[in-house]
N, C-alpha and C. Protein backbone atom coordinates (compact mmCIF):
# COMPACT_ATOMS: atom_id res chain seq x y z
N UNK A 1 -7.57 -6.84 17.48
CA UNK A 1 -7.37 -5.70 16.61
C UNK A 1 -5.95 -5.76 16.04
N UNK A 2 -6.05 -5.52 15.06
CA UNK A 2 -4.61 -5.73 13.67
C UNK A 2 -3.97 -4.36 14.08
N UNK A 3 -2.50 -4.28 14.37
CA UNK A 3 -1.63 -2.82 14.36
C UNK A 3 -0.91 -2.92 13.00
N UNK A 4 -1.43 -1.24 11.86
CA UNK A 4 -0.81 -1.45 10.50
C UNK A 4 0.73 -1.11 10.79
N UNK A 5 1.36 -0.91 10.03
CA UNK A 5 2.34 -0.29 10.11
C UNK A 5 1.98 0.98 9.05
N UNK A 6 2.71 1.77 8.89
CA UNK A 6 2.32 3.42 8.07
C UNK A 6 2.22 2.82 6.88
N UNK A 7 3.08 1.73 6.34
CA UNK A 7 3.04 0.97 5.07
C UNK A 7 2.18 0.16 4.78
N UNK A 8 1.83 -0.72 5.41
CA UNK A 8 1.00 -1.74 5.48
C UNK A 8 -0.57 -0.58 5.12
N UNK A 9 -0.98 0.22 6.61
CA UNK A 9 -2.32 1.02 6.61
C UNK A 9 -2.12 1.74 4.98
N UNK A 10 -1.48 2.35 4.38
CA UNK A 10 -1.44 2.59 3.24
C UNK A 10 -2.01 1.59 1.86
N UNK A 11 -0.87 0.55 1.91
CA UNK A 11 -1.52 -0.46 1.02
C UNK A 11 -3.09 -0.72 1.36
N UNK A 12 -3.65 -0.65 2.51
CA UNK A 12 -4.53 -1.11 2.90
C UNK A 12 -5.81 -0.40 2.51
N UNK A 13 -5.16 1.01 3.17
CA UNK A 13 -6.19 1.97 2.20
C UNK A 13 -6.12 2.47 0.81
N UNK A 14 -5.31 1.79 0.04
CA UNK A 14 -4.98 1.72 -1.26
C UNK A 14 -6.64 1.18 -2.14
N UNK A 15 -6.52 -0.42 -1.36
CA UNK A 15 -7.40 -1.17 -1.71
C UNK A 15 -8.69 -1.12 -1.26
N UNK A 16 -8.84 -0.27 0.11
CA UNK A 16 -10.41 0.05 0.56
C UNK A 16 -10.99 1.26 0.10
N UNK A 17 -10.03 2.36 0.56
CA UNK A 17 -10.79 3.36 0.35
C UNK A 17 -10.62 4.63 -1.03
N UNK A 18 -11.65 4.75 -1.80
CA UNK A 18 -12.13 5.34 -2.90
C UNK A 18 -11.14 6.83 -2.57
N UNK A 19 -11.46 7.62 -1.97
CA UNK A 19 -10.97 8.70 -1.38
C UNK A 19 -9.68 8.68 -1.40
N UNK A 20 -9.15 7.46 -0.64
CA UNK A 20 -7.72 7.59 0.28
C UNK A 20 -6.80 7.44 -1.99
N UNK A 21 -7.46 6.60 -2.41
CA UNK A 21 -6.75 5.96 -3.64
C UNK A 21 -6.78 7.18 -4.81
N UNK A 22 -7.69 7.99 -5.03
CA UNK A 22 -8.28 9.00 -5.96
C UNK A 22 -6.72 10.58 -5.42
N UNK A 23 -6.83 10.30 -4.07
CA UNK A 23 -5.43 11.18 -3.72
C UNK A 23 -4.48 11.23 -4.20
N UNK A 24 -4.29 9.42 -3.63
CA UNK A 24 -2.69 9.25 -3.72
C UNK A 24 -2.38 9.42 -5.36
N UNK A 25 -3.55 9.05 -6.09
CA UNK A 25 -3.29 8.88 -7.93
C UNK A 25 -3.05 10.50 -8.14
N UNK A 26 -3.68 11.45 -7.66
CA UNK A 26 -3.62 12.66 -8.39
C UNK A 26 -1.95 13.23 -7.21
N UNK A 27 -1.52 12.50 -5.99
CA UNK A 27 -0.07 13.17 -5.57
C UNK A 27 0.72 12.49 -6.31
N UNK A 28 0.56 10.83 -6.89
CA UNK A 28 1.47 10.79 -7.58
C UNK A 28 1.61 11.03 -9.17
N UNK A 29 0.96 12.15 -9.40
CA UNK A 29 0.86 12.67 -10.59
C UNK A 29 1.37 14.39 -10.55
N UNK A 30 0.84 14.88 -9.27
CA UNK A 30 1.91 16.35 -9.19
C UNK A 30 3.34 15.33 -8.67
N UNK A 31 3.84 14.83 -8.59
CA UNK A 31 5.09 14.28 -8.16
C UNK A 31 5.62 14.36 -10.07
N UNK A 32 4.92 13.60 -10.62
CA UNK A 32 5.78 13.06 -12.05
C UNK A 32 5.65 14.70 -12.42
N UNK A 33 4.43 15.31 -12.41
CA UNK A 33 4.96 16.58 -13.21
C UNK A 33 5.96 17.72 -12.37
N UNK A 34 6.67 17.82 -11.54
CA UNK A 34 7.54 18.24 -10.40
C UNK A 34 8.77 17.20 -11.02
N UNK A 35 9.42 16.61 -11.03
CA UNK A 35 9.98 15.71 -11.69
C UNK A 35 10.32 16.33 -12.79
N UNK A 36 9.50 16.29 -13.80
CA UNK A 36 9.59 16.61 -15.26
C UNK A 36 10.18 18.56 -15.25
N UNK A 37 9.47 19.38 -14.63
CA UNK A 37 10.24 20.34 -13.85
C UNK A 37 11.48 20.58 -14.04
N UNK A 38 12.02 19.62 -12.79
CA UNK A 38 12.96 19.44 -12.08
C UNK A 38 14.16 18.80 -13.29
N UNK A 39 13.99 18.23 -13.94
CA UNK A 39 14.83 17.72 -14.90
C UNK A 39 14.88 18.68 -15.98
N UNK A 40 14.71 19.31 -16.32
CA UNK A 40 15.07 20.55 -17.33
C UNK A 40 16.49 21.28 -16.44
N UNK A 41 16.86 21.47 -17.65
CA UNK A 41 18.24 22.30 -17.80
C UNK A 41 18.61 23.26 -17.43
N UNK A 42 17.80 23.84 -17.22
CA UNK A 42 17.16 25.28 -17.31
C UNK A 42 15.79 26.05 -16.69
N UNK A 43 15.48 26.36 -15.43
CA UNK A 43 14.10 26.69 -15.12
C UNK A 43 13.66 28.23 -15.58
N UNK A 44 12.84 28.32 -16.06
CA UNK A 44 12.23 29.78 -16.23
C UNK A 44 11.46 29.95 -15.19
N UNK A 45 11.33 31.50 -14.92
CA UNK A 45 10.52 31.72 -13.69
C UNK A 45 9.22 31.15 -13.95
N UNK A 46 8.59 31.20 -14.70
CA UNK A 46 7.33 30.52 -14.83
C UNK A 46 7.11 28.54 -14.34
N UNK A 47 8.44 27.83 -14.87
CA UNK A 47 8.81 27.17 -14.84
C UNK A 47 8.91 26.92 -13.16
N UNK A 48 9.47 27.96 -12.27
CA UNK A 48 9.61 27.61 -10.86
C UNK A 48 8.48 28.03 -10.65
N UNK A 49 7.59 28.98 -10.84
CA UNK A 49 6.29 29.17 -10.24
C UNK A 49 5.36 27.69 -10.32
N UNK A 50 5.50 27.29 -11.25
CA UNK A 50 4.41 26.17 -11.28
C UNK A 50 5.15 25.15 -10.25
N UNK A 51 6.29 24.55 -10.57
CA UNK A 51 7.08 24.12 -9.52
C UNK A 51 6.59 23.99 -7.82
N UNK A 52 6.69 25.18 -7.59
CA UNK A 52 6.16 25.87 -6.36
C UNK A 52 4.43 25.66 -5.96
N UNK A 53 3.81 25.79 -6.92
CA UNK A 53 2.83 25.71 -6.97
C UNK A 53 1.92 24.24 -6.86
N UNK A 54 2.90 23.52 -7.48
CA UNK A 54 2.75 21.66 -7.64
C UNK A 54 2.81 21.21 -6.63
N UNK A 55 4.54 21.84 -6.02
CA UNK A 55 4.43 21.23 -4.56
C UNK A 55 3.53 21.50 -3.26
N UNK A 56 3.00 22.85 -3.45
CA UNK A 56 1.88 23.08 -2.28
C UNK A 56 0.45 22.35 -2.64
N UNK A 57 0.22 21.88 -3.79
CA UNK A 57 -0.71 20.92 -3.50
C UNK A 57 -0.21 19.90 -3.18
N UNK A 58 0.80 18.97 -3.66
CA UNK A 58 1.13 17.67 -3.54
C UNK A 58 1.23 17.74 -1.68
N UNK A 59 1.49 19.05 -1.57
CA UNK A 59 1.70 18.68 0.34
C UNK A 59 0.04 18.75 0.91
N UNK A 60 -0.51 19.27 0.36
CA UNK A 60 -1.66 19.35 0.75
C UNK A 60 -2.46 18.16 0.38
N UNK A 61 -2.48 17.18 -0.67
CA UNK A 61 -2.83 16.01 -0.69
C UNK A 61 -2.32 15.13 0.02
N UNK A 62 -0.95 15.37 0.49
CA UNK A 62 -0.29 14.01 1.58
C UNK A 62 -1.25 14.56 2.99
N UNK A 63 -1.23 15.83 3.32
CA UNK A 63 -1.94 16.19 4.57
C UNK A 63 -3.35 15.62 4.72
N UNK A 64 -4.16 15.54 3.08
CA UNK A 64 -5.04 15.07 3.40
C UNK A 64 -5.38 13.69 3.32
N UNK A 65 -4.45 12.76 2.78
CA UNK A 65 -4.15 11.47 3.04
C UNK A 65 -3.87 10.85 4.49
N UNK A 66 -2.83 11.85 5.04
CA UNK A 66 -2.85 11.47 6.69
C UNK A 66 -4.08 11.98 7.56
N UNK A 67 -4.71 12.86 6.90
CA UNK A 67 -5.70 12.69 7.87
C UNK A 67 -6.82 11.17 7.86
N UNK A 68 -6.67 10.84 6.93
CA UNK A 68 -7.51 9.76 6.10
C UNK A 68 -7.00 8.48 7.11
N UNK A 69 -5.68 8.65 7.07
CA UNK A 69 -5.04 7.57 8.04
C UNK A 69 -5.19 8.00 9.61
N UNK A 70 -5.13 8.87 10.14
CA UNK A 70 -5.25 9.46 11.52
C UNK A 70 -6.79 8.73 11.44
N UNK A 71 -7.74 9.49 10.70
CA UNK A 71 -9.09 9.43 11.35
C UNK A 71 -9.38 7.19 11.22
N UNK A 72 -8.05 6.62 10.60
CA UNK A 72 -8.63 5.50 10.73
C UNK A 72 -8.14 4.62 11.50
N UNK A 73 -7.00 5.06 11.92
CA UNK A 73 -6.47 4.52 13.28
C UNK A 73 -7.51 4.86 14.65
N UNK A 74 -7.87 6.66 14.89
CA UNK A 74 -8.64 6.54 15.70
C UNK A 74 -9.64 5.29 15.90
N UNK A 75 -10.48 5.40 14.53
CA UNK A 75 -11.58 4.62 14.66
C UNK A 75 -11.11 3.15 15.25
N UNK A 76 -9.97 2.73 15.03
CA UNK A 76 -9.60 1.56 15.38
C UNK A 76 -9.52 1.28 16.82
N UNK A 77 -9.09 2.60 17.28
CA UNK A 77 -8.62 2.72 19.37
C UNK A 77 -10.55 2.65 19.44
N UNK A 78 -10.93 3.63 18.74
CA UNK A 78 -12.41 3.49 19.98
C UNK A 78 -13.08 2.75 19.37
């Protein structure tokens, strides 16, 4: 049995799994628009609401990415 590293199991499920890849594309897309945000001059409250709002999904897509990785390490122990 192969031990990933957090990097490695990533790339790995980059290339296997449909799910794990469809995530990471839509976290690293609230990332660029959080970014774009973040680089203005100037935030309007609306401006930080969405902000705010970007980042509680983007955390909620990494949460559900590690579970993606948790449930595939398990499978690996049993």
């Amino acid at each position: 049995m192969e031990k990933f590293s957090q990097e490695e199991l990533k790339a790995y499920l980059m290339q296997s799994n449909e799910e794990f890849r469809s995530l990471a594309a839509k976290h690293a897309e609230y990332a660029h628009l959080i970014d774009e945000i973040e680089s203005k001059a100037h935030l309007t409250e609306q401006d930080e609401m969405e902000e705010h709002r970007l980042k509680k999904l983007k955390l909620h897509l990494k949460d559900q990415m590690q579970e993606i990785m948790n449930r595939y390490r398990t499978s690996q122990v049993a």
